[in-house]
N, C-alpha and C. Protein backbone atom coordinates (compact mmCIF):
# COMPACT_ATOMS: atom_id res chain seq x y z
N UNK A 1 172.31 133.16 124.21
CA UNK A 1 172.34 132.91 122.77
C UNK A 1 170.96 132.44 122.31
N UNK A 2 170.62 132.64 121.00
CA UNK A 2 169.58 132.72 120.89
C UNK A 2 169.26 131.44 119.75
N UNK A 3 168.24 130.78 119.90
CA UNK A 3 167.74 129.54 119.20
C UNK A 3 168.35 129.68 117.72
N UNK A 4 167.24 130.66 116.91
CA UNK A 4 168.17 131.04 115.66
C UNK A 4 169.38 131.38 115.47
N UNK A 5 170.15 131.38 116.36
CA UNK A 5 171.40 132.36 116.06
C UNK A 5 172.39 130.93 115.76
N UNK A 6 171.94 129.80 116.89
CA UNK A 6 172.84 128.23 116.86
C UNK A 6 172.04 127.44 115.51
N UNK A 7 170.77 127.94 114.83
CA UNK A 7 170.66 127.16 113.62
C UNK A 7 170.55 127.54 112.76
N UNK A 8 169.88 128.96 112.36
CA UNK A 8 170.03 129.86 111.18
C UNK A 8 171.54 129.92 110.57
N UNK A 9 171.90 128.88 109.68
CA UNK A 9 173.52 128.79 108.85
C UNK A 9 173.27 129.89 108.05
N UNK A 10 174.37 130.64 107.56
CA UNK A 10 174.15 131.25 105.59
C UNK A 10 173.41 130.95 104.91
N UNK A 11 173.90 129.22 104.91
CA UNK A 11 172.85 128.65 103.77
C UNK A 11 171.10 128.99 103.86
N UNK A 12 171.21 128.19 105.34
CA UNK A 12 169.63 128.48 105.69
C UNK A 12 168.92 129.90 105.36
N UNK A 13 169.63 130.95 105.88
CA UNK A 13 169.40 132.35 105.58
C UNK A 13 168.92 132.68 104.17
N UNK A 14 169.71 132.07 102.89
CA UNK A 14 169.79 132.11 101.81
C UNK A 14 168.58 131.44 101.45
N UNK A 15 168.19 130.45 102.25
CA UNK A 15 166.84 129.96 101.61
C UNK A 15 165.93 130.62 101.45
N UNK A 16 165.70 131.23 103.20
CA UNK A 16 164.72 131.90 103.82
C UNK A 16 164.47 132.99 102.50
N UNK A 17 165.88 133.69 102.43
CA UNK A 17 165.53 135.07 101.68
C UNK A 17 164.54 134.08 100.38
N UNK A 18 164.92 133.38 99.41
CA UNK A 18 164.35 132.83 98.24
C UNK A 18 162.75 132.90 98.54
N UNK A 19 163.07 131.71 99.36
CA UNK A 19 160.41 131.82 99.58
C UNK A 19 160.38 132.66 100.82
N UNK A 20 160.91 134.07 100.87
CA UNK A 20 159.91 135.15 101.18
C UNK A 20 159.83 134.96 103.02
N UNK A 21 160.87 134.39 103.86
CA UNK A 21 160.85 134.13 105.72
C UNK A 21 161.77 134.66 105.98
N UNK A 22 162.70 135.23 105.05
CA UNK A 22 163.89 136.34 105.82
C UNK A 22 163.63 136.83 106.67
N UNK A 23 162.71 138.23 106.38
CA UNK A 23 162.78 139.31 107.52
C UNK A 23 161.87 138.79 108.81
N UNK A 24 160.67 137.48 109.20
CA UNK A 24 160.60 137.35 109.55
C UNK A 24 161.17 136.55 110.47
N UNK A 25 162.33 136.39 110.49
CA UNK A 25 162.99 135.32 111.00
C UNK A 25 164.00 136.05 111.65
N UNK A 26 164.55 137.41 110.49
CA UNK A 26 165.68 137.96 110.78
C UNK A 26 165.09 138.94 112.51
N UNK A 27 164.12 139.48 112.42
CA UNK A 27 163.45 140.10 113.44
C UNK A 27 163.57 138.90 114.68
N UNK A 28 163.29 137.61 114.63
CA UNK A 28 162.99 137.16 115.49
C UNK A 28 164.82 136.78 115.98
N UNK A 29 165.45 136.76 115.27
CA UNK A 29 167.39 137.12 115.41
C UNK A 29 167.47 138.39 116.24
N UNK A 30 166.69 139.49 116.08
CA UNK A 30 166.96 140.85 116.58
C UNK A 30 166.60 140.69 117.88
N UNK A 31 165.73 140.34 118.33
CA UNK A 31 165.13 140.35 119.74
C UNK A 31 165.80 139.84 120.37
N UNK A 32 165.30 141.14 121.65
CA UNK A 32 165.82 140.86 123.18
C UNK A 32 165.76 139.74 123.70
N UNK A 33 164.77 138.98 123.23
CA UNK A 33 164.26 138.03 124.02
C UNK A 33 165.14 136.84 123.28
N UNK A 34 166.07 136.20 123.87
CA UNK A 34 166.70 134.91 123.38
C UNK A 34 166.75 134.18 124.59
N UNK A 35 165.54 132.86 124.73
CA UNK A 35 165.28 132.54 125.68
C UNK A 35 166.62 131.23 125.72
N UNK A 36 166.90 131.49 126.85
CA UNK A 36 167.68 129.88 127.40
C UNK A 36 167.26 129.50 129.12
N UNK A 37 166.37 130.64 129.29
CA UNK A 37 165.75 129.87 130.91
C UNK A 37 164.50 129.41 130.93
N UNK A 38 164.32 128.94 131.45
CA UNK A 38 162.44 128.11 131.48
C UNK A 38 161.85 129.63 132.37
N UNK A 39 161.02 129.23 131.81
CA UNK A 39 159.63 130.32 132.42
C UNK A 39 158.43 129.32 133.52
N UNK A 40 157.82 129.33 134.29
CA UNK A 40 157.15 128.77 134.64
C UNK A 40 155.85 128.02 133.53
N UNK A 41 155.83 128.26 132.58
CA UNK A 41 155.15 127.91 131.52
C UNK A 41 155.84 126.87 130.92
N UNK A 42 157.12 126.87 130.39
CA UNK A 42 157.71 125.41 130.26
C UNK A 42 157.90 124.47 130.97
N UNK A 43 158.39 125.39 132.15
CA UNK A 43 157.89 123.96 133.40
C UNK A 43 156.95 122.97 133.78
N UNK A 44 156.09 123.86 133.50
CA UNK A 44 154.57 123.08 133.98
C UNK A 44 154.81 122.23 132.30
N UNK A 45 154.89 122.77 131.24
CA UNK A 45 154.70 121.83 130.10
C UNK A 45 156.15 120.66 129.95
N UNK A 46 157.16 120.63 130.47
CA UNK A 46 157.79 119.68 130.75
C UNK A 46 157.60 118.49 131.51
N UNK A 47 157.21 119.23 132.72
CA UNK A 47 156.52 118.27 133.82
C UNK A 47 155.81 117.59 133.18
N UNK A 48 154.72 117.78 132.27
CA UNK A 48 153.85 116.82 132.18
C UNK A 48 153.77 115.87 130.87
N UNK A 49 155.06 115.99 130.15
CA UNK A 49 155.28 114.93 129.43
C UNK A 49 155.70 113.62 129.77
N UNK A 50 155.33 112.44 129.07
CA UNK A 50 155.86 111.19 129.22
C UNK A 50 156.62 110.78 128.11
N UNK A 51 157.03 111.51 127.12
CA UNK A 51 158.49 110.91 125.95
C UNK A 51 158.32 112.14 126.28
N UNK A 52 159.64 112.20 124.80
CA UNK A 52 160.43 113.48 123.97
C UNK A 52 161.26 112.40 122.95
N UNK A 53 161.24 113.59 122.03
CA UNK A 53 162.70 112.95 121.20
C UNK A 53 163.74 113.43 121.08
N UNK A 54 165.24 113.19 121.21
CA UNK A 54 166.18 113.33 120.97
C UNK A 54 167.35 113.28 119.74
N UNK A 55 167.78 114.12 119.18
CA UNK A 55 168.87 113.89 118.18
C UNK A 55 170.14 113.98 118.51
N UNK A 56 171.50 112.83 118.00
CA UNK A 56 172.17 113.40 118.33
C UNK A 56 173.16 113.13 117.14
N UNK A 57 174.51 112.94 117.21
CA UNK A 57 175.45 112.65 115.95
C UNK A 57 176.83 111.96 116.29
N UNK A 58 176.62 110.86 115.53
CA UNK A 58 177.54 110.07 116.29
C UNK A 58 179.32 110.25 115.29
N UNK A 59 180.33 109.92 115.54
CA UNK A 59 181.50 109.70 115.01
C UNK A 59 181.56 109.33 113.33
N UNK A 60 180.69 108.96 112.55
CA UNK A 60 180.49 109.09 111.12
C UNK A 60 179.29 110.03 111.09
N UNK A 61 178.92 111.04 111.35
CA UNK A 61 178.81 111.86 110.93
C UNK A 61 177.01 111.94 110.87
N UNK A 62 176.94 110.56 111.17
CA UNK A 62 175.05 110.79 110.90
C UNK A 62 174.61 111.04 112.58
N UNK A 63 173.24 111.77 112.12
CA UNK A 63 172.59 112.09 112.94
C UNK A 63 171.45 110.78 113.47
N UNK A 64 171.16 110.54 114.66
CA UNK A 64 170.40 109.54 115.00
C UNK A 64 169.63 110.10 116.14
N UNK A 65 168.03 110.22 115.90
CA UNK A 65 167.06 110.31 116.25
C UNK A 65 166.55 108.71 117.52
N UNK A 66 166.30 109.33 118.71
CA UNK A 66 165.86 108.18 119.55
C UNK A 66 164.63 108.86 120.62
N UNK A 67 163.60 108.16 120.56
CA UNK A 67 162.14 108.23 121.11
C UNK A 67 162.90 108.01 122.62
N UNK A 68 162.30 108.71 123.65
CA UNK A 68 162.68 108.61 125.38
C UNK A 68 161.63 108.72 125.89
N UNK A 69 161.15 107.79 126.35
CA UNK A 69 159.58 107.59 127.41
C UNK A 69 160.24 106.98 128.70
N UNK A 70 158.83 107.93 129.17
CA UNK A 70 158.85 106.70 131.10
C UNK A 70 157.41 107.74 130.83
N UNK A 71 157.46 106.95 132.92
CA UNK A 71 156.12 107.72 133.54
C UNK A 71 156.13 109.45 133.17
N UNK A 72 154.81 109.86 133.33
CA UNK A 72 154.38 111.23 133.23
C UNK A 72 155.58 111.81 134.29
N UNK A 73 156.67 112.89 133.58
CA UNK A 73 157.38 113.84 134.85
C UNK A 73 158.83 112.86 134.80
N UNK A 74 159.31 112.12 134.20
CA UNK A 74 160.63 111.36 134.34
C UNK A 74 161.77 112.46 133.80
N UNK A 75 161.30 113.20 133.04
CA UNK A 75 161.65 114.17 132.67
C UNK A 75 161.87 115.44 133.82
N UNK A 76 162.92 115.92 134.45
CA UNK A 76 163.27 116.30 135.76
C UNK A 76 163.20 118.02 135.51
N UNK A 77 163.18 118.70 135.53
CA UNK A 77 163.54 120.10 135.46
C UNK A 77 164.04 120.66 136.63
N UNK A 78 165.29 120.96 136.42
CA UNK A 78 166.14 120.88 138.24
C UNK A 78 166.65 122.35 138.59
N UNK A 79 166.72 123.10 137.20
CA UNK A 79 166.71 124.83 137.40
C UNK A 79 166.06 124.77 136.29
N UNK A 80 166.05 126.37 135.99
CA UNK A 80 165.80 127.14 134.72
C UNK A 80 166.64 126.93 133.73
N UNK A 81 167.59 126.57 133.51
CA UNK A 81 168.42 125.89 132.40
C UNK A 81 169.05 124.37 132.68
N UNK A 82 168.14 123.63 133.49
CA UNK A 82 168.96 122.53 133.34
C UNK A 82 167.71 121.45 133.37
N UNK A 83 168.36 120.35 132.78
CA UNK A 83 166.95 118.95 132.88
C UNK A 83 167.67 118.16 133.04
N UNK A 84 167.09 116.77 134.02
CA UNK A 84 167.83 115.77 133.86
C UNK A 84 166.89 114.51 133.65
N UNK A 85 167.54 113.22 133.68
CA UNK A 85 166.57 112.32 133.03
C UNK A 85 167.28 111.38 133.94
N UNK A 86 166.60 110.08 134.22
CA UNK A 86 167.24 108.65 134.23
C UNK A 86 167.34 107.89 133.07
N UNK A 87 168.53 107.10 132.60
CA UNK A 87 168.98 106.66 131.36
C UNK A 87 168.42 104.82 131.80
N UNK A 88 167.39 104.75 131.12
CA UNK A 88 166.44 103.24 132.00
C UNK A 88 167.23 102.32 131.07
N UNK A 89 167.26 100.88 131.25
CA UNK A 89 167.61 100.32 130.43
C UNK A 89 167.12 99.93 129.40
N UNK A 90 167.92 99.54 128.06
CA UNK A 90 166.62 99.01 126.98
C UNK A 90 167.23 97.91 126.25
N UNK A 91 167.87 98.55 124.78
CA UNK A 91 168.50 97.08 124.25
C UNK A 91 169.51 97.36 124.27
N UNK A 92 169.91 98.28 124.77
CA UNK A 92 171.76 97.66 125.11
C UNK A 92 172.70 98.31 123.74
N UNK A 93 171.73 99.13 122.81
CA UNK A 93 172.94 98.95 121.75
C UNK A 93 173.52 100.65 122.19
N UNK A 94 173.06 101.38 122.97
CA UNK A 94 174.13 102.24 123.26
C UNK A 94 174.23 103.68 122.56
N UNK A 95 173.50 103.39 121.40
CA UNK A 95 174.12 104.61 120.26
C UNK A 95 174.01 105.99 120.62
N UNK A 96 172.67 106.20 121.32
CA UNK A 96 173.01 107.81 121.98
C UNK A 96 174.36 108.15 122.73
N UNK A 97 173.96 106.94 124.28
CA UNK A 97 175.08 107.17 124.83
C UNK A 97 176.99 107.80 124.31
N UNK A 98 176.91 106.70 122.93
CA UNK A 98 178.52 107.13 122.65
C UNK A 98 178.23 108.00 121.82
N UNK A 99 176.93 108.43 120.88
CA UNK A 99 177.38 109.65 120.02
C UNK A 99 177.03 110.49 121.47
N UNK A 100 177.01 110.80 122.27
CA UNK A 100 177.03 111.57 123.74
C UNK A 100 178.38 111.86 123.81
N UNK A 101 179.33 111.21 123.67
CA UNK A 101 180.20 110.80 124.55
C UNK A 101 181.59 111.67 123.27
N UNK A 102 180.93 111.54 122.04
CA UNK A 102 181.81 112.19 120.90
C UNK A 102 181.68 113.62 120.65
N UNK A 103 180.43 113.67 121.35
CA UNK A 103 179.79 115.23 121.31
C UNK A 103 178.60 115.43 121.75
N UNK A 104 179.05 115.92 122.74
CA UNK A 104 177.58 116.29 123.35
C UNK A 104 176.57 116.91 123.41
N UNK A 105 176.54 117.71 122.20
CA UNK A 105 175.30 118.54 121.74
C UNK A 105 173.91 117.45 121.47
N UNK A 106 172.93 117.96 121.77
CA UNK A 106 171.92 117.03 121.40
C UNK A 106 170.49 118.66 121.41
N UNK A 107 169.63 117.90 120.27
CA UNK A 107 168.76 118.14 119.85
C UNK A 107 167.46 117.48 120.49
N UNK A 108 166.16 118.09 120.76
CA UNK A 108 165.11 117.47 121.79
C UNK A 108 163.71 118.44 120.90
N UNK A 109 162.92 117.69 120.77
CA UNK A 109 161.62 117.98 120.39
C UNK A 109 160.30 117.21 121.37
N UNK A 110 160.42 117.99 121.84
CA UNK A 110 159.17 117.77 123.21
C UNK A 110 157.70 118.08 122.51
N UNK A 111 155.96 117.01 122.52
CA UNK A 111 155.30 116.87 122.07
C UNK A 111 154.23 117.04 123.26
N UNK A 112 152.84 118.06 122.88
CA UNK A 112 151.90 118.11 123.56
C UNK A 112 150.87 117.81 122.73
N UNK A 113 150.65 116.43 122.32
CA UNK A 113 149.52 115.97 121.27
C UNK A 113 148.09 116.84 121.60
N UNK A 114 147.61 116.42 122.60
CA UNK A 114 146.14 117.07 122.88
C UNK A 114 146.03 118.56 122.47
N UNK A 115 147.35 119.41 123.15
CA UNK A 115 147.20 120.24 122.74
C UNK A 115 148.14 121.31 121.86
N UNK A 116 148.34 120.39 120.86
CA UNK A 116 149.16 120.56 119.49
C UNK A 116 150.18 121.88 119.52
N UNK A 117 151.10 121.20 120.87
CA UNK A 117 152.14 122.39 121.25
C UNK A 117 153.54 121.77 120.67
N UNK A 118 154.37 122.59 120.43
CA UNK A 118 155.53 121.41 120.47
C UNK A 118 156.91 122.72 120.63
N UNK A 119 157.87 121.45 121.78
CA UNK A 119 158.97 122.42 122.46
C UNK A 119 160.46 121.89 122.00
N UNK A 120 161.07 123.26 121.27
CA UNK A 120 162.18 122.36 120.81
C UNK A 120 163.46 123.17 121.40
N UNK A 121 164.27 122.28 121.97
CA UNK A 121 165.58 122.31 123.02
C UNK A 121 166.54 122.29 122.34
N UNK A 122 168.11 122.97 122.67
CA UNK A 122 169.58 122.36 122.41
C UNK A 122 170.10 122.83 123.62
N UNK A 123 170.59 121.49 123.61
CA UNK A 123 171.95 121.57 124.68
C UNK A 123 172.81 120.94 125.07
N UNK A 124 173.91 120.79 126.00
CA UNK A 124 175.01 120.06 125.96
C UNK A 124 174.87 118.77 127.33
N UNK A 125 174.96 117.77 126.85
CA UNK A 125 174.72 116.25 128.13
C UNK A 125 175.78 116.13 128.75
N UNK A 126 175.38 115.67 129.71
CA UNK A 126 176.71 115.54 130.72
C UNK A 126 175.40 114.34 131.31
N UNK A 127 177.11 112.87 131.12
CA UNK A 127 176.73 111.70 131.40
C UNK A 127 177.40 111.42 132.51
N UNK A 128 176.61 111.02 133.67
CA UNK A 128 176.49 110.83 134.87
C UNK A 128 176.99 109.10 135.25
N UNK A 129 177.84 108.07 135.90
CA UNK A 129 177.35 107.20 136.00
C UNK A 129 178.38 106.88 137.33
N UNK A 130 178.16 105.30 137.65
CA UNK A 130 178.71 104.81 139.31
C UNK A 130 178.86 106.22 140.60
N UNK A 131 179.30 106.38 140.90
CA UNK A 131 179.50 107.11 141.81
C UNK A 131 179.23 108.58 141.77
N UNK A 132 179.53 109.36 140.38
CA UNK A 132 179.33 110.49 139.70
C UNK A 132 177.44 110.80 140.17
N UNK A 133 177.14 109.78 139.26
CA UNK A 133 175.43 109.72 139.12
C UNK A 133 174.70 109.18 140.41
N UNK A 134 175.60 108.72 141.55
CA UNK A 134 174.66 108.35 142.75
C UNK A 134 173.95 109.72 143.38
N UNK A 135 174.58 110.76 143.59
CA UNK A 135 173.76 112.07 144.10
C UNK A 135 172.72 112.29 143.63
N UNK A 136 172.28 111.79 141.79
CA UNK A 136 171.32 112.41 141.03
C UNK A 136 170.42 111.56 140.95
N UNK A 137 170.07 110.27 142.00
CA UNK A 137 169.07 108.87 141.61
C UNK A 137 168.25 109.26 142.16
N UNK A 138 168.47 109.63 143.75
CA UNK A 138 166.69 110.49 144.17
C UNK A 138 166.05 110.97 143.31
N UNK A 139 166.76 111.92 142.77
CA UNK A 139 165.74 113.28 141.80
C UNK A 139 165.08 112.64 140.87
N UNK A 140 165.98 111.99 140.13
CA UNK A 140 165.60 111.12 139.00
C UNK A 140 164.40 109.92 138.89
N UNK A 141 164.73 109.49 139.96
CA UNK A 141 164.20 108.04 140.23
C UNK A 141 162.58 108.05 140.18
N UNK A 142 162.08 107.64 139.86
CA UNK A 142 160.19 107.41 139.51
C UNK A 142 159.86 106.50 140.41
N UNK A 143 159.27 106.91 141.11
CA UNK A 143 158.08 105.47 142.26
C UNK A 143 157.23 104.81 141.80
N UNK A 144 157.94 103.62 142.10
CA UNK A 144 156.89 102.29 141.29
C UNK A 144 157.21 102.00 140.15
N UNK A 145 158.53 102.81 139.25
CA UNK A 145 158.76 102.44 137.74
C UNK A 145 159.98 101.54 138.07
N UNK A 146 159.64 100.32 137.39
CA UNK A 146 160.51 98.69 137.94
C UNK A 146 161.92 99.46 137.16
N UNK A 147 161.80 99.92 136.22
CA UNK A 147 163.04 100.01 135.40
C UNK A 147 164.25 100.52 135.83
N UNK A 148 165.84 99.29 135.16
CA UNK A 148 166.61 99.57 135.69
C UNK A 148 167.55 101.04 135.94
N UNK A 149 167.73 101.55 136.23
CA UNK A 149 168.53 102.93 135.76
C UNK A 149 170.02 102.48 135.66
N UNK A 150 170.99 103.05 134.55
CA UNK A 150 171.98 102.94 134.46
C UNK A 150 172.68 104.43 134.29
N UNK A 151 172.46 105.32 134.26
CA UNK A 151 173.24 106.17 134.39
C UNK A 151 172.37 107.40 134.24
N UNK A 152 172.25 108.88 134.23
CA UNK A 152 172.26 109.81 134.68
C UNK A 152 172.66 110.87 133.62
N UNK A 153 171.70 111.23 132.41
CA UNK A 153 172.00 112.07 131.75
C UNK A 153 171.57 113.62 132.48
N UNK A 154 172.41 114.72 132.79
CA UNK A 154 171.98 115.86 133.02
C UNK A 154 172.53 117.12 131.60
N UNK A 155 170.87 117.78 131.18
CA UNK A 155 171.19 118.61 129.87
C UNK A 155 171.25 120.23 130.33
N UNK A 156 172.24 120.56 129.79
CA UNK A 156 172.33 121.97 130.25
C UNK A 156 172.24 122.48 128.77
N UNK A 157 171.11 123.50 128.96
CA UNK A 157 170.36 124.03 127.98
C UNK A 157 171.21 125.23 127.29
N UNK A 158 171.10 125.27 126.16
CA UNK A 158 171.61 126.68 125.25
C UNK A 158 170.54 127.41 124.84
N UNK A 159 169.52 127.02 124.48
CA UNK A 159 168.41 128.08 123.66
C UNK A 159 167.00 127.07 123.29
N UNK A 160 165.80 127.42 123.91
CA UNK A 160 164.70 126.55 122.89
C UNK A 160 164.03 127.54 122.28
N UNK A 161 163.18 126.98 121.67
CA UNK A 161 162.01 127.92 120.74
C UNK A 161 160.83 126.93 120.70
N UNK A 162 159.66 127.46 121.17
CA UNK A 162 158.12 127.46 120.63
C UNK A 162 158.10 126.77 119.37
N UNK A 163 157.88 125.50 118.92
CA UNK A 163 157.38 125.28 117.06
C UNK A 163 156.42 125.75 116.94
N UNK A 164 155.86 125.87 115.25
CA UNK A 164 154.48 125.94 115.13
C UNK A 164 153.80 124.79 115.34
N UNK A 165 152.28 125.18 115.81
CA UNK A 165 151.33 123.78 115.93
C UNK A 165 151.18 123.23 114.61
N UNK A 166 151.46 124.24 113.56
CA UNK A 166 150.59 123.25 112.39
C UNK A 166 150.79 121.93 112.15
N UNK A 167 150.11 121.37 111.51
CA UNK A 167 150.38 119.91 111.12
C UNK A 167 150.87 118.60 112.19
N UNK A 168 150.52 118.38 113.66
CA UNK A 168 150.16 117.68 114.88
C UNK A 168 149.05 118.11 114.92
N UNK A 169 148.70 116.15 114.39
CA UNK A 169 147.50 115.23 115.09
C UNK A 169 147.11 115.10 116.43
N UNK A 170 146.08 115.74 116.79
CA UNK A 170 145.84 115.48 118.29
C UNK A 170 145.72 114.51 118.52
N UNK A 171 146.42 113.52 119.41
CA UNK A 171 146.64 112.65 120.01
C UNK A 171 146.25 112.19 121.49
N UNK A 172 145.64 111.19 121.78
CA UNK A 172 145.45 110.93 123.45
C UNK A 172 145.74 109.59 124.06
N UNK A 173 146.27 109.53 124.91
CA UNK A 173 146.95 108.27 125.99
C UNK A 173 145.53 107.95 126.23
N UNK A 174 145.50 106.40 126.81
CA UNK A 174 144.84 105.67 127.13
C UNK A 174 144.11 106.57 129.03
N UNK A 175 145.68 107.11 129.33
CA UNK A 175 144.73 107.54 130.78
C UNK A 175 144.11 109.28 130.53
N UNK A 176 144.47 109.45 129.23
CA UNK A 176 143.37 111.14 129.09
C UNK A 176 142.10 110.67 128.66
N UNK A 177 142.12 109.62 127.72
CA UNK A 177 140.42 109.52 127.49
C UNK A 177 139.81 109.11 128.30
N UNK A 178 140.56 108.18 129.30
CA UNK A 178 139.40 107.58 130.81
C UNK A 178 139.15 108.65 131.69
N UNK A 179 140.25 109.96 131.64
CA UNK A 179 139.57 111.19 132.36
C UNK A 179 139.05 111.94 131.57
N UNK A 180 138.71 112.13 130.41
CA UNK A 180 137.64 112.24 129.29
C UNK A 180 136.46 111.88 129.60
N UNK A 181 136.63 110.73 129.54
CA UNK A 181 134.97 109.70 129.96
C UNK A 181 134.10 109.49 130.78
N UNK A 182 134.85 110.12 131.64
CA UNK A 182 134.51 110.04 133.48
C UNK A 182 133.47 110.59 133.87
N UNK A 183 132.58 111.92 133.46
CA UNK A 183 131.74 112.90 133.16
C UNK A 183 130.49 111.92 132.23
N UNK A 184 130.77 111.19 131.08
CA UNK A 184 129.91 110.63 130.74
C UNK A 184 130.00 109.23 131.00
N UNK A 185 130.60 108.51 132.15
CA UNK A 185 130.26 107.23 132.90
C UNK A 185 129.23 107.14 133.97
N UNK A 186 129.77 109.46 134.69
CA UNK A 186 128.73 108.98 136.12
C UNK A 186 127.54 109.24 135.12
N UNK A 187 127.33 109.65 134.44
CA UNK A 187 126.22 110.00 133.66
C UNK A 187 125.52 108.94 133.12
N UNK A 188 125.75 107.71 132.42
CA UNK A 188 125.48 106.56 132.34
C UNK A 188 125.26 105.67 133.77
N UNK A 189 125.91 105.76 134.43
CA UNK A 189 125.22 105.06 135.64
C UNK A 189 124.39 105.81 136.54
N UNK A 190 124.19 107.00 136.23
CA UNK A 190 123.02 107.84 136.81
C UNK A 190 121.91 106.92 136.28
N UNK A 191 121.91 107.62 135.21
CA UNK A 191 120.83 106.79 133.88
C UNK A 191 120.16 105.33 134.15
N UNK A 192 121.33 104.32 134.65
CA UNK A 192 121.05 102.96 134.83
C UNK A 192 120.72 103.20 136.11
N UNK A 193 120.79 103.98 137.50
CA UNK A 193 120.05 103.86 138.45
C UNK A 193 118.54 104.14 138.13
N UNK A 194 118.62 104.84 137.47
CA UNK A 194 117.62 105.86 137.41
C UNK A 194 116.07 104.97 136.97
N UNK A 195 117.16 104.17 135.58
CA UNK A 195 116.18 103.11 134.86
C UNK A 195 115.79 101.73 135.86
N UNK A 196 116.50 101.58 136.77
CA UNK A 196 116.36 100.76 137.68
C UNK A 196 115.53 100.58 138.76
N UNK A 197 115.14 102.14 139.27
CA UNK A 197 114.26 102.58 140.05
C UNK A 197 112.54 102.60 139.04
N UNK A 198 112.39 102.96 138.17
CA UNK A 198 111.56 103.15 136.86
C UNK A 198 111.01 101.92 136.44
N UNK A 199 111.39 100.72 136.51
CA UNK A 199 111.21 99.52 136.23
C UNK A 199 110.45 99.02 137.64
N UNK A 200 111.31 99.26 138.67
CA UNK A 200 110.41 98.49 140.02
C UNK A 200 109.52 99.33 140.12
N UNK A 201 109.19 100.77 139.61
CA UNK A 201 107.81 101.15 140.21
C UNK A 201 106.83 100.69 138.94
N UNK A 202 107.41 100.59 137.88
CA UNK A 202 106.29 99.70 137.10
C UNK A 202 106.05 98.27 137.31
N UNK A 203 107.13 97.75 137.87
CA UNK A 203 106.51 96.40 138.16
C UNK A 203 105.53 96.61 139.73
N UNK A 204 105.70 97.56 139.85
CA UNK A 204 104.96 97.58 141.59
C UNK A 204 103.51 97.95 140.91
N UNK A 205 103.23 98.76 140.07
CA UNK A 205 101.89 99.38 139.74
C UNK A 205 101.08 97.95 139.03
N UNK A 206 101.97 98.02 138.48
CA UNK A 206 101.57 96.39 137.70
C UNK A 206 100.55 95.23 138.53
N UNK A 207 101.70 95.33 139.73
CA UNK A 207 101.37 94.33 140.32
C UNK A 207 99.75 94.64 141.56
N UNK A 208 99.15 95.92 141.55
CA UNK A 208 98.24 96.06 142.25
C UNK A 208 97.13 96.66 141.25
């Protein structure tokens, strides 16, 4: 099934036709290509996120948006249609979990600031926990991340789609600009050897 096919409503359609994205949209409905497996290209761009965001909809009816970080890769990719996560602890109030639990469709917008990509997911959670979720703590589990795990979300995918880049701010973590910088540090301490050596032979000429 194909990305547009689970969000393109009537209504939406009806818009599209008004400002002029119908047929481009409707074409992208026609195609063969309705991706729901990862390609080695999403992989590698999954792997190397540290959030995503999630939507989901709880029992009155609203939708609730929640930010999901850990280390770089907490984010699991375990086949071509499936991801799983560790559910770390935080404040306790739960709200994904039970709108999870009322319906498990959830919405995911995955972010490549630097390089103003962005990956957007649906699919259905399946919540893992005591005994259920012990098989899935290896996979899951991050080395060296103190945080507690409580349970074991695994997402089985229906359809993503490519966003456009427009309008994402390139953005950078504290550990891309120190491997940014790295090129112009040895370069600066070249420099300061350099000036260091330059100084004692003027104080040496000086001195005879």
């Amino acid at each position: 099934m194909s990305f547009a096919s689970l969000i393109f409503t009537p209504l939406i359609k009806k818009l599209q036709e008004r400002y002029g994205s119908r047929l481009q949209y409707q074409r992208m409905e026609d195609s063969r290509m309705k991706p729901d497996r990862f390609s080695g290209f999403e992989v590698e761009f999954l792997e190397g996120r540290d959030s995503f965001y999630w939507a989901t909809t709880g029992a009155t009816g609203w939708p609730y948006v929640q930010h999901r970080g850990g280390p770089k890769g907490f984010l699991k990719v375990i086949d071509d249609h499936t991801l799983a996560l560790a559910d770390f602890r935080g404040n306790k109030q739960y709200i994904s979990t039970g709108n999870l639990l009322s319906d498990d469709r959830v919405a995911m917008i995955l972010v490549d600031y630097p390089r103003q990509a962005r990956l957007k997911i649906l699919g259905h959670v399946e919540i893992l926990e005591g005994p259920q979720a012990e098989p899935w703590l290896e996979r899951v589990t991050m080395p060296g991340y103190k945080a507690v795990i409580e349970r074991v979300f695994v997402i089985h995918i229906e359809a993503f789609d490519w966003n456009c880049p427009q309008h994402i701010t390139p953005r950078y973590t504290a550990e891309e600009i120190a491997e940014a910088m790295h090129p112009l540090e040895d370069k600066v301490h070249g420099l300061e050897r350099e000036n260091v050596k330059l100084k004692q032979e003027l104080a040496r000429l000086r001195a005879t």
